[in-house]
N, C-alpha and C. Protein backbone atom coordinates (compact mmCIF):
# COMPACT_ATOMS: atom_id res chain seq x y z
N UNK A 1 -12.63 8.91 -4.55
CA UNK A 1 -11.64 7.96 -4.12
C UNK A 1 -10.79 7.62 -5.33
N UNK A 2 -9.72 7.36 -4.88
CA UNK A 2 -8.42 7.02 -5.94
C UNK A 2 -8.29 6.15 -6.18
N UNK A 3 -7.77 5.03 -6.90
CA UNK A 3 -6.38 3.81 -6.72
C UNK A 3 -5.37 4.40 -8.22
N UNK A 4 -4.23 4.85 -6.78
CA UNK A 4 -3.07 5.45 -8.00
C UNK A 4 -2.17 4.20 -7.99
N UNK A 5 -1.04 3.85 -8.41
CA UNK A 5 0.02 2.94 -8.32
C UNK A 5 0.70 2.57 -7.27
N UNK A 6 1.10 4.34 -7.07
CA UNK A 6 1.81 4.59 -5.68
C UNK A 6 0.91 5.52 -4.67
N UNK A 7 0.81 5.53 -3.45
CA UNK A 7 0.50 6.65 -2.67
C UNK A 7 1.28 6.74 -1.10
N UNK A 8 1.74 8.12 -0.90
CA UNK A 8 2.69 8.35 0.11
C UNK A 8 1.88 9.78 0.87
N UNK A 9 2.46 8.99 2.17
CA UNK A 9 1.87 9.58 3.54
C UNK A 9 3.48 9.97 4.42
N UNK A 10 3.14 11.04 4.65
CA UNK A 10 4.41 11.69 5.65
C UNK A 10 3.76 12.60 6.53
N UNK A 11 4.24 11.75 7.70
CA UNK A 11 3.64 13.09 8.82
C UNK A 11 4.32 12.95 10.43
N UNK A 12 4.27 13.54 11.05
CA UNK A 12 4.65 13.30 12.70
C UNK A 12 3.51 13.78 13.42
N UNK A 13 3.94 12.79 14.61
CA UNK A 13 3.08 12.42 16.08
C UNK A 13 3.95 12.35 16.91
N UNK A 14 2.86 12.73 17.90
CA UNK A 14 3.77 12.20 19.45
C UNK A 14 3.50 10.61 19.85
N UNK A 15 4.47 9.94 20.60
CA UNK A 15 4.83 8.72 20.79
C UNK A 15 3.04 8.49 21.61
N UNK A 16 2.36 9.45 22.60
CA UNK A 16 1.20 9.45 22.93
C UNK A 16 -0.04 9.22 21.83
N UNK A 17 0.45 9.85 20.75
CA UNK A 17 -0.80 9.63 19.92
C UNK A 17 -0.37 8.79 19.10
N UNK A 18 0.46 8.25 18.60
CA UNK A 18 0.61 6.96 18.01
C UNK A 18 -0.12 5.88 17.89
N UNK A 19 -0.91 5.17 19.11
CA UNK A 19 -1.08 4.41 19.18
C UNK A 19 -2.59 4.56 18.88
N UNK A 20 -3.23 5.44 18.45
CA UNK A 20 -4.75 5.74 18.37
C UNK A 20 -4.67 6.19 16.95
N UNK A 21 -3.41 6.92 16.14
CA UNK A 21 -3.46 6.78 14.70
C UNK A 21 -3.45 5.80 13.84
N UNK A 22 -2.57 4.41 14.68
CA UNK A 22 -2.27 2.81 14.27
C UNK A 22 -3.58 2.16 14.35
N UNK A 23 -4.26 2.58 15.80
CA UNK A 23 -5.80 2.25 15.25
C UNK A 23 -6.83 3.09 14.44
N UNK A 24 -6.28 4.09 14.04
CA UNK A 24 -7.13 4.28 12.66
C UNK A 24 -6.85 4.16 11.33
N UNK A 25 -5.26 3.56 11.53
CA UNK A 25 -5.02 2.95 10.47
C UNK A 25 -5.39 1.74 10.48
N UNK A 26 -5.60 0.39 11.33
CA UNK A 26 -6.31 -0.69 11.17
C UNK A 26 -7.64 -0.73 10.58
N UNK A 27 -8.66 0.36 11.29
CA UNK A 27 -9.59 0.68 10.88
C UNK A 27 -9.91 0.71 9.69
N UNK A 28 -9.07 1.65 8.77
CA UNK A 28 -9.20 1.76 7.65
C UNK A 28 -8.52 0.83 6.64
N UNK A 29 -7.64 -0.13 6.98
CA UNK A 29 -7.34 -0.99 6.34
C UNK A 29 -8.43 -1.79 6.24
N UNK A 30 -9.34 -2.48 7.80
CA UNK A 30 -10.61 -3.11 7.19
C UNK A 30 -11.39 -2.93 6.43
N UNK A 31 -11.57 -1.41 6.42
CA UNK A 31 -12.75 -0.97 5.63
C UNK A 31 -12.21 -0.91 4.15
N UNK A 32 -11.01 -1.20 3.96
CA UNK A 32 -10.66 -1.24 2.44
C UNK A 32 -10.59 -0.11 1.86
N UNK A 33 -10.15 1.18 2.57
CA UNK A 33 -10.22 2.33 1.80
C UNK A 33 -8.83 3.54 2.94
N UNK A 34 -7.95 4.33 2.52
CA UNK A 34 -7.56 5.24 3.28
C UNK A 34 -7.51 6.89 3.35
N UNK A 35 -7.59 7.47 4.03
CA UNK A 35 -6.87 9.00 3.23
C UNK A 35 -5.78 8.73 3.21
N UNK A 36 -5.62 9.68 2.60
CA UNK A 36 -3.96 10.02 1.97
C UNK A 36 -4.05 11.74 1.62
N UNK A 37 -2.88 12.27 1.70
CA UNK A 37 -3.10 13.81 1.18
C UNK A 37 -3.52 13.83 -0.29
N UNK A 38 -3.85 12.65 -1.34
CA UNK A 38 -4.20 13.04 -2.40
C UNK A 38 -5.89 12.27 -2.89
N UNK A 39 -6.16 12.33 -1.63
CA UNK A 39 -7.94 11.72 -1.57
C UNK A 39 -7.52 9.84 -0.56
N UNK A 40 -9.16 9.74 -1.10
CA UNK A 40 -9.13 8.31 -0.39
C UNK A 40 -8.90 7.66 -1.22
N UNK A 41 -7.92 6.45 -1.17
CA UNK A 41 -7.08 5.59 -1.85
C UNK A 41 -7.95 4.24 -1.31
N UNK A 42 -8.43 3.47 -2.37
CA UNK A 42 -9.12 2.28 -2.19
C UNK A 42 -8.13 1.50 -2.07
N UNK A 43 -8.42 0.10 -1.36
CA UNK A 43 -7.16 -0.91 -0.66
C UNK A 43 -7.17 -1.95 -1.74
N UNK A 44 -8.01 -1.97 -2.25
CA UNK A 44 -8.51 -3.22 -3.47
C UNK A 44 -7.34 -3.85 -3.70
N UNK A 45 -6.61 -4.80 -3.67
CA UNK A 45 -5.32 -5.65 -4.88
C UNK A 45 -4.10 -4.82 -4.46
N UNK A 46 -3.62 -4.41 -3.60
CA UNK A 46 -2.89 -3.97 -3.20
C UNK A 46 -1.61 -4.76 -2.88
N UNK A 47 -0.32 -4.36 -3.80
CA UNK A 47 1.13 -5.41 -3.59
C UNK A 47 1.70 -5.20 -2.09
N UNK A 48 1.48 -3.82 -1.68
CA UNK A 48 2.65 -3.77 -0.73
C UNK A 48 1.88 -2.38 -0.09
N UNK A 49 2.29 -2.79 1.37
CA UNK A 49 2.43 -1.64 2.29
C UNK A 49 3.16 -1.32 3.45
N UNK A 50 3.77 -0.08 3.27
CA UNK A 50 5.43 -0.15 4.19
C UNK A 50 4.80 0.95 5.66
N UNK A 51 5.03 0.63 6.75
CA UNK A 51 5.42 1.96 7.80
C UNK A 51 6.16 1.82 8.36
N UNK A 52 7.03 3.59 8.43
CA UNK A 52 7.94 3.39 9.23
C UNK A 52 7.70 4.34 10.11
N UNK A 53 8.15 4.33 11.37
CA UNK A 53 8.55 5.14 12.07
C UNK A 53 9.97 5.66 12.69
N UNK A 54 10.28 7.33 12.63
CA UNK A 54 11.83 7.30 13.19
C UNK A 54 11.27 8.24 14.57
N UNK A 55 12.75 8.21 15.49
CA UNK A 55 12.55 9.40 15.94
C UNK A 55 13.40 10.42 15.34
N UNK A 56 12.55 11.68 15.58
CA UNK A 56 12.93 12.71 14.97
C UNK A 56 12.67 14.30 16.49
N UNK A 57 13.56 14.14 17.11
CA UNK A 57 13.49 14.79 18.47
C UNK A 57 12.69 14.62 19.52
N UNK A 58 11.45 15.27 19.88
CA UNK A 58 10.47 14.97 20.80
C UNK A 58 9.33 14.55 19.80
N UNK A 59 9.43 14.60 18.45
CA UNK A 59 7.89 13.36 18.12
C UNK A 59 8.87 12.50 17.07
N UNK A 60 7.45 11.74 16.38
CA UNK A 60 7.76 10.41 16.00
C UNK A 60 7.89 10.87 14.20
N UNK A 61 9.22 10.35 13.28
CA UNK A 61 8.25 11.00 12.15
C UNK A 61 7.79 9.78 10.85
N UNK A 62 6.56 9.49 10.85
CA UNK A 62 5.74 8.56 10.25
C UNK A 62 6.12 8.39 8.64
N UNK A 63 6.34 7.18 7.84
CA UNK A 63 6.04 7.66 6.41
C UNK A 63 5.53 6.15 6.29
N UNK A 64 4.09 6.86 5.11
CA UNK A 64 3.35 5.27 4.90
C UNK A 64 3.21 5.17 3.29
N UNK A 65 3.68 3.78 3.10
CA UNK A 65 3.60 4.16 1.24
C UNK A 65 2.93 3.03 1.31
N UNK A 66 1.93 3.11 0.34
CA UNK A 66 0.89 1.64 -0.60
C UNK A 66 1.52 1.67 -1.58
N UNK A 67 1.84 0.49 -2.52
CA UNK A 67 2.18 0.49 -3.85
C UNK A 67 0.34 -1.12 -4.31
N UNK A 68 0.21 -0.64 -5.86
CA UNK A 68 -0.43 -1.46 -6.46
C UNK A 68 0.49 -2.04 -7.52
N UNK A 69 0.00 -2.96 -8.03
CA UNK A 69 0.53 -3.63 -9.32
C UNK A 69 0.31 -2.67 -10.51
N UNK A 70 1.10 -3.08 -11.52
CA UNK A 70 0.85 -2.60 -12.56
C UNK A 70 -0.23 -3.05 -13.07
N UNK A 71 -1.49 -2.31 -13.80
CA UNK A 71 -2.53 -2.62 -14.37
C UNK A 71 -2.62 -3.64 -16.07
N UNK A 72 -3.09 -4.60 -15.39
CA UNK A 72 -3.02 -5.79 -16.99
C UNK A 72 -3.28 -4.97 -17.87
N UNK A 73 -2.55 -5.31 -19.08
CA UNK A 73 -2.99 -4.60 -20.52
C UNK A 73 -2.54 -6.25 -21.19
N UNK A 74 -2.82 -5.96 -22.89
CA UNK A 74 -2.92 -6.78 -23.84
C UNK A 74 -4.04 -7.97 -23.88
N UNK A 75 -3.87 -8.59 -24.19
CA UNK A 75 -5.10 -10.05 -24.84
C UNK A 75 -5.69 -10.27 -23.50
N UNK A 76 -6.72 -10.47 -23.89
CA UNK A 76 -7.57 -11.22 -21.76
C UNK A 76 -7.69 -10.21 -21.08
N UNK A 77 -6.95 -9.39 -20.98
CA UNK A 77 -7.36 -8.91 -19.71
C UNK A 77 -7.75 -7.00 -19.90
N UNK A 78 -8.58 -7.15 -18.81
CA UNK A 78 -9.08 -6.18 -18.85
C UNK A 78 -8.92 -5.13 -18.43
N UNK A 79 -8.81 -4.48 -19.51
CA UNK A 79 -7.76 -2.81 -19.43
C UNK A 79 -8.74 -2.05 -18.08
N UNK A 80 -8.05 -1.34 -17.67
CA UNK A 80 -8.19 -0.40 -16.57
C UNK A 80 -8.17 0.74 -17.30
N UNK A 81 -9.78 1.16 -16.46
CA UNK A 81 -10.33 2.65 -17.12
C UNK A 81 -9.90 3.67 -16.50
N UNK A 82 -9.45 4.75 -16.63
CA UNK A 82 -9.01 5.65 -16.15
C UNK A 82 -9.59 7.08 -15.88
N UNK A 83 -10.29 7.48 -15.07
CA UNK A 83 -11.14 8.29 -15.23
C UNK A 83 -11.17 9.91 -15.31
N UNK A 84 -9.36 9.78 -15.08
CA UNK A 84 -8.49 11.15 -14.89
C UNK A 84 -7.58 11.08 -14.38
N UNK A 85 -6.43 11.77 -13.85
CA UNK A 85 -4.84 11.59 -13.64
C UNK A 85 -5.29 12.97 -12.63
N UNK A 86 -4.37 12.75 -11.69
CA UNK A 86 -3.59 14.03 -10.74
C UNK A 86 -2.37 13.62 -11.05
N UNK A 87 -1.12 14.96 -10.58
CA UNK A 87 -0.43 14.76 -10.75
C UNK A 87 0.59 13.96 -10.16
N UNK A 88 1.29 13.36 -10.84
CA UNK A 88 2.50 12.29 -10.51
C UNK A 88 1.87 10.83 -10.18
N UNK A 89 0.03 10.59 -10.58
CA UNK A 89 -0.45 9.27 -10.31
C UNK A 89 -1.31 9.24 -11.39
N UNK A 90 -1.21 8.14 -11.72
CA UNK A 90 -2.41 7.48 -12.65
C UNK A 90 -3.38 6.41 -12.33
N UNK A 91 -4.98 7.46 -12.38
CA UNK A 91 -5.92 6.22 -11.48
C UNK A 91 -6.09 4.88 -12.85
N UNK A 92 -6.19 3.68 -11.58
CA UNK A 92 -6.37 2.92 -12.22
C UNK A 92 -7.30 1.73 -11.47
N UNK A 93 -7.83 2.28 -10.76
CA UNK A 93 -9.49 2.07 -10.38
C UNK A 93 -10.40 1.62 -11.70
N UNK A 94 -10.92 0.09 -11.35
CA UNK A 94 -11.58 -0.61 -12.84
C UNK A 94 -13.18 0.14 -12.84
N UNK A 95 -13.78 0.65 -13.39
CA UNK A 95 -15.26 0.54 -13.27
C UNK A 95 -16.06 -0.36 -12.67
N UNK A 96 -15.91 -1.83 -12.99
CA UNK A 96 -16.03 -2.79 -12.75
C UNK A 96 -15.91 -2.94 -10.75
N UNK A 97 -14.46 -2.57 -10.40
CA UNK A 97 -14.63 -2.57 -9.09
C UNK A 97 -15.04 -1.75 -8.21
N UNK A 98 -15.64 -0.49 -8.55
CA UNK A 98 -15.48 0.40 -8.67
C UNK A 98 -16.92 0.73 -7.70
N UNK A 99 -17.90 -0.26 -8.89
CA UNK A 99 -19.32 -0.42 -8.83
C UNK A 99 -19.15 -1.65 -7.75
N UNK A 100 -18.61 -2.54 -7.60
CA UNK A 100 -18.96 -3.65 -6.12
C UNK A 100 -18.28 -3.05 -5.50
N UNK A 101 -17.72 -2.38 -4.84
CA UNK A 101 -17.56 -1.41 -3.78
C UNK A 101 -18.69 -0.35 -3.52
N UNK A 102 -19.30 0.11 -3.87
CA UNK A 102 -20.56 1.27 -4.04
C UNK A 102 -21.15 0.07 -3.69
N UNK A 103 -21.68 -1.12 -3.81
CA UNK A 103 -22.54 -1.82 -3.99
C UNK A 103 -22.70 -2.57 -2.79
N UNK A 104 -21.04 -2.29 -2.28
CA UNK A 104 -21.40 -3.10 -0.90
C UNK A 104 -21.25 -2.25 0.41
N UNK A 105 -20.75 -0.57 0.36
CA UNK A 105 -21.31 0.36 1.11
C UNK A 105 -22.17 0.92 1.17
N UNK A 106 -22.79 0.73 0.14
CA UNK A 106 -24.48 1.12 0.17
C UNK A 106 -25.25 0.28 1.09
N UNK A 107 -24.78 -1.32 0.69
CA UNK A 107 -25.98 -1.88 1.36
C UNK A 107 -25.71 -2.13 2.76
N UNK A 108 -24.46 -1.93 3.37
CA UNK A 108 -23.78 -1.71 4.79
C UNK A 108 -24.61 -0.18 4.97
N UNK A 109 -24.65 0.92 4.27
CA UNK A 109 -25.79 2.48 5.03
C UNK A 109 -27.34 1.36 4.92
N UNK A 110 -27.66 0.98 3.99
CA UNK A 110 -29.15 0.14 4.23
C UNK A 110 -29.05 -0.48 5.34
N UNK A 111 -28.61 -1.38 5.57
CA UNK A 111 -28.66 -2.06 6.83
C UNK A 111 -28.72 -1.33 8.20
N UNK A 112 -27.60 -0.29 8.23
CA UNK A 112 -27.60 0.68 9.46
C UNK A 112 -29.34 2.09 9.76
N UNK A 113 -29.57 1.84 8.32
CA UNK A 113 -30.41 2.75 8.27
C UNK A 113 -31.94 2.00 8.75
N UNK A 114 -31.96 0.69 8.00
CA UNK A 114 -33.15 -0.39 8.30
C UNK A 114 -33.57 -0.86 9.88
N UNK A 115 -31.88 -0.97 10.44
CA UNK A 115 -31.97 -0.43 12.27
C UNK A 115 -32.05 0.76 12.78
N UNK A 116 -32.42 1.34 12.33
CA UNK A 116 -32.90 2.89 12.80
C UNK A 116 -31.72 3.82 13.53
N UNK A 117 -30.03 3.77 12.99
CA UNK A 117 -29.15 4.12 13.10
C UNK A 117 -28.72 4.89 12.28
N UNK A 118 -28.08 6.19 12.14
CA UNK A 118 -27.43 6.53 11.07
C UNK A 118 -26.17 5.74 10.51
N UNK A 119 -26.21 5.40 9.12
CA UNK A 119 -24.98 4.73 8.70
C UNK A 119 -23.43 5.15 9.22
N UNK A 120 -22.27 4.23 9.49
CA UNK A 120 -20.79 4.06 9.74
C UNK A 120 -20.46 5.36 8.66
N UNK A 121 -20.20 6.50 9.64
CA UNK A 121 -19.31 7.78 8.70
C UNK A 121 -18.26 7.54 7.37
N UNK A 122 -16.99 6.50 7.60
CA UNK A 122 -16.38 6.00 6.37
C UNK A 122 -17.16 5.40 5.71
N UNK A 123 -18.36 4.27 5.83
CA UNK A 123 -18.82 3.22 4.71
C UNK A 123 -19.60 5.04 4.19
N UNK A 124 -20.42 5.78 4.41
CA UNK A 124 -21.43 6.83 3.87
C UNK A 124 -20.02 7.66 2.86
N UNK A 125 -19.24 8.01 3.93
CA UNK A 125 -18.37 9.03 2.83
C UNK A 125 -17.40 8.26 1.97
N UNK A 126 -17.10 7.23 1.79
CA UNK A 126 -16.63 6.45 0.36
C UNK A 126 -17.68 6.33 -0.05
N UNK A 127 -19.16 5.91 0.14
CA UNK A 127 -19.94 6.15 -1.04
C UNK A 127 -20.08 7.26 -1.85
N UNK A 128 -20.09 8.43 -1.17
CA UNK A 128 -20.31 9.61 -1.57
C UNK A 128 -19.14 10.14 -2.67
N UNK A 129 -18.22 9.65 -1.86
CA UNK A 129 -16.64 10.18 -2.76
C UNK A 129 -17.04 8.97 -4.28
N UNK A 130 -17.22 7.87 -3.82
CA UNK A 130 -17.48 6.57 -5.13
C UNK A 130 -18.58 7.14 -6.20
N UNK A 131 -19.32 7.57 -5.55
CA UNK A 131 -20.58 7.98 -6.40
C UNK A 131 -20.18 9.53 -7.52
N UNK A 132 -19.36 9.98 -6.79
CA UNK A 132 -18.79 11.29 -7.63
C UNK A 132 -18.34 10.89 -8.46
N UNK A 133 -16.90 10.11 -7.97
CA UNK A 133 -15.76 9.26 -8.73
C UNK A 133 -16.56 8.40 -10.33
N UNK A 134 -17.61 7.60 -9.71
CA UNK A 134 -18.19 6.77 -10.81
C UNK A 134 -19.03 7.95 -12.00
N UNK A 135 -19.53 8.61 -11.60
CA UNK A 135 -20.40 9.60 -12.77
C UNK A 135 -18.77 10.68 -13.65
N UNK A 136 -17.66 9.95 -13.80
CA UNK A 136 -16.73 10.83 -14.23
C UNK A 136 -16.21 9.63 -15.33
N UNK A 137 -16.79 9.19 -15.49
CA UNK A 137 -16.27 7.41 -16.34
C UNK A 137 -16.90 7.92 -17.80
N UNK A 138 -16.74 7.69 -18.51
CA UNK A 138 -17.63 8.72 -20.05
C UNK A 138 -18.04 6.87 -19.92
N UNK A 139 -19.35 6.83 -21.04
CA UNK A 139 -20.39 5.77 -21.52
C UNK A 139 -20.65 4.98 -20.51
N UNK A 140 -21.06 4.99 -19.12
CA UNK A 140 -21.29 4.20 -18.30
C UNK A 140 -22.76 4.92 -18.00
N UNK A 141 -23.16 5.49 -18.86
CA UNK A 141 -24.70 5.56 -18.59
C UNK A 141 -24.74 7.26 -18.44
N UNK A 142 -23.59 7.91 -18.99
CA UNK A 142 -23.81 9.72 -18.78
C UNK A 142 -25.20 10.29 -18.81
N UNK A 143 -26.23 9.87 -19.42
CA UNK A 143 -27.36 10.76 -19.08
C UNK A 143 -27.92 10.41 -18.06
N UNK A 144 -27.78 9.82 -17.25
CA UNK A 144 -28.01 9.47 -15.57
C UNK A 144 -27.28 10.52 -14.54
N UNK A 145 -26.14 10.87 -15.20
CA UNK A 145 -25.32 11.06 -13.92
C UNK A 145 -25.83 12.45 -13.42
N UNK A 146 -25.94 13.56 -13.84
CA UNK A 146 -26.73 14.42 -13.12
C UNK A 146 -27.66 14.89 -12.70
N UNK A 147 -28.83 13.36 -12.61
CA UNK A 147 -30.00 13.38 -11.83
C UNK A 147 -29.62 12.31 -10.90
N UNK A 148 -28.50 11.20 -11.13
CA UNK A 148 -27.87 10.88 -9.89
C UNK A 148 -27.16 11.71 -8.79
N UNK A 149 -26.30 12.23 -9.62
CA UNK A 149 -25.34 13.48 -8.69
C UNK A 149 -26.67 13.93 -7.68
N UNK A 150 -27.66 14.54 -8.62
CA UNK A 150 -28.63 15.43 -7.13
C UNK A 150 -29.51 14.65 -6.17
N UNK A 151 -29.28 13.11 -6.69
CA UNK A 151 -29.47 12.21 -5.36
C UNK A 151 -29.09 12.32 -4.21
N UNK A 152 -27.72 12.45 -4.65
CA UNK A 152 -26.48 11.69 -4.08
C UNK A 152 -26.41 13.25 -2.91
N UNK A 153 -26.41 14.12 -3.55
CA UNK A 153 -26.76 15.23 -2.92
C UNK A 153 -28.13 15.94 -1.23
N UNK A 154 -28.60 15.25 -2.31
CA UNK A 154 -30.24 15.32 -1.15
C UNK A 154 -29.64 14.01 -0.23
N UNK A 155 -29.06 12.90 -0.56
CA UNK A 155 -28.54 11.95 0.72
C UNK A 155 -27.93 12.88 1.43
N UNK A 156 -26.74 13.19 0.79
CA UNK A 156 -25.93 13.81 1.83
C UNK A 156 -26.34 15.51 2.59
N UNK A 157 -27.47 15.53 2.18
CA UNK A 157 -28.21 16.66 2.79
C UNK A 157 -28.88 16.25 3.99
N UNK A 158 -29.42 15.58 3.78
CA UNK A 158 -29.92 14.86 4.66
C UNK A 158 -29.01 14.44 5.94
N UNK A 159 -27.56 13.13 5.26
CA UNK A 159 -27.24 12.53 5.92
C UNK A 159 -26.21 14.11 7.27
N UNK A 160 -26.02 15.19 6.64
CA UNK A 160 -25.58 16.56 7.71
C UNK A 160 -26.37 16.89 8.23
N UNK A 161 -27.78 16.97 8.08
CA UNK A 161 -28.76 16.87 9.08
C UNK A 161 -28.75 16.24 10.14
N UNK A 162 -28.20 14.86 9.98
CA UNK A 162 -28.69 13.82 10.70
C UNK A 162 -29.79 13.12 10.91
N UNK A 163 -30.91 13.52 9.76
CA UNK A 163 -32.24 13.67 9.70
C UNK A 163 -32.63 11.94 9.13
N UNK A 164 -32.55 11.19 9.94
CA UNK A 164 -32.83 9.66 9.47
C UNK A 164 -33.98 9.44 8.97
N UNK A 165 -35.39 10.28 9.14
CA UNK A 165 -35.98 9.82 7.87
C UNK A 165 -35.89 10.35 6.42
N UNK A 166 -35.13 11.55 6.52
CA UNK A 166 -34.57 11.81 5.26
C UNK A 166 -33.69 11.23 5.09
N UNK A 167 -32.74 10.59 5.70
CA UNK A 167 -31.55 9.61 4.98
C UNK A 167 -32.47 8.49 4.11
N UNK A 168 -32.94 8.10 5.14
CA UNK A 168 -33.95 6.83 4.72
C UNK A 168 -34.99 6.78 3.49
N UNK A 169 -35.48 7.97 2.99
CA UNK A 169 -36.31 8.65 1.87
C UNK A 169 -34.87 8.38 0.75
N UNK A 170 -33.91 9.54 1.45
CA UNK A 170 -32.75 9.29 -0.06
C UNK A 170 -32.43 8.25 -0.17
N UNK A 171 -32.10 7.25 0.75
CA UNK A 171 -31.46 5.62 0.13
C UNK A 171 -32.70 5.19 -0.33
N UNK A 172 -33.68 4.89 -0.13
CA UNK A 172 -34.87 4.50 -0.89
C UNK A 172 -35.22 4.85 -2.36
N UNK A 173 -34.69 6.34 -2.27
CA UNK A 173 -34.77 6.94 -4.03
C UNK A 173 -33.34 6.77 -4.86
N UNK A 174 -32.68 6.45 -3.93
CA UNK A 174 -31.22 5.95 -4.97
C UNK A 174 -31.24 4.63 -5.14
N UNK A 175 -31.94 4.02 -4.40
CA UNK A 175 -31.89 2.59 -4.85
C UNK A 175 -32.84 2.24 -6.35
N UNK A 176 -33.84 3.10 -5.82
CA UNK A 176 -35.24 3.31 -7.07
C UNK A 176 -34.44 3.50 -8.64
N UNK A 177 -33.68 4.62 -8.19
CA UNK A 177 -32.90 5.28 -9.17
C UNK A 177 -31.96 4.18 -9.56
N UNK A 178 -31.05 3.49 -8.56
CA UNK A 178 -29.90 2.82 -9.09
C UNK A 178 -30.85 1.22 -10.00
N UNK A 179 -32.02 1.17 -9.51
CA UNK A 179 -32.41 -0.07 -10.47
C UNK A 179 -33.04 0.47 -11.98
N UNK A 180 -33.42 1.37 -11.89
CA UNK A 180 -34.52 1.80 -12.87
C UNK A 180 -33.25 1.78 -14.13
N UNK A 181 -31.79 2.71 -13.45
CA UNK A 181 -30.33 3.12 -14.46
C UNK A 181 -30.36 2.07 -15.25
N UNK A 182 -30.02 0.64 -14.50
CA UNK A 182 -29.39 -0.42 -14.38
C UNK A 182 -30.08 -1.58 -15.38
N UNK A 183 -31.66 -0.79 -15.20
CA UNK A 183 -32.75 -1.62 -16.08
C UNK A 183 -32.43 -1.87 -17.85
N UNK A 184 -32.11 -0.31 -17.47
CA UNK A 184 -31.99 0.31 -18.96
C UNK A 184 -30.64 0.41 -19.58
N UNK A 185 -29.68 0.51 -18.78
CA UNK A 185 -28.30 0.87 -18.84
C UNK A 185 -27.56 -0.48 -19.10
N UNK A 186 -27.48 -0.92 -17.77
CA UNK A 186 -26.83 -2.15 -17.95
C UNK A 186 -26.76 -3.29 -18.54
């Protein structure tokens, strides 16, 4: 998952399906996270968000832009880590938020998993995308990250299974894992 500055969405629909893309764009506005053609863009602190729609013959043609603030720099405040650039964006996703987001889709798959449900598909795959995203941060605990990564892995082995007591085994050993890091790390 991303947070670039800017991120832009262009696409067309028919006036029929419109109204079921608007609800998956609500959707994903709750959940605080979107696609976009350049990954999932976290909603976090977000200044502005525009849609328009034109017509453009027999469909509709869509353009959706997020803009963020510029990231604080100088005295107080706390610089924004950057964990890599694509082109024409610069992430600026904090570590800091980075980790209470992971922290609170994790425990949204615990909960779903503790009712004997497989976890909400977006809260599981922003973790998954978060959990990649976070082991790419240099000194946040690098000799963890690739016996995390093959956690994170056996979850999501599991979680394509559909195999809920193997989901339930992997969130149990990433949690093991995420305190034991955290003991020592944090």
């Amino acid at each position: 998952m991303s947070c670039s500055r800017k991120s832009k969405l262009e696409m067309t629909t028919t006036r029929q399906n419109l109204a079921g893309w608007l609800r998956t764009l609500a959707d994903s506005l709750e959940a605080g996270e979107l696609a976009m053609p350049d990954g999932q863009v976290c909603l976090e602190g977000y200044k502005s968000l525009k849609l328009s729609a034109k017509e453009a013959g027999e469909v509709l043609r869509l353009k959706l832009s997020i803009k963020f603030p510029k990231p604080q720099t100088g005295e107080g405040a706390e610089a924004a880590e950057e964990p890599g650039e694509t082109p024409g964006t610069v992430a600026v996703i904090r570590y800091k938020s980075l980790k209470k987001h992971m922290k609170q889709t994790f425990k949204t798959i615990g909960q779903a998993l503790a009712n004997g449900v497989l976890p909400p598909e977006l809260e599981t795959m922003s973790f998954l995308s978060d959990a990649r995203l976070m082991t790419s941060y240099p000194g946040k605990g690098d000799e963890y990250y690739l016996s995390f990564l093959d956690k994170v892995r056996d979850f999501e082995t599991a979680l394509a299974n559909q195999d809920l007591p193997a989901l339930k085994a992997a969130h149990a050993d990433l949690n093991r894992f995420k305190h034991d890091c955290h003991e020592r790390y944090a």
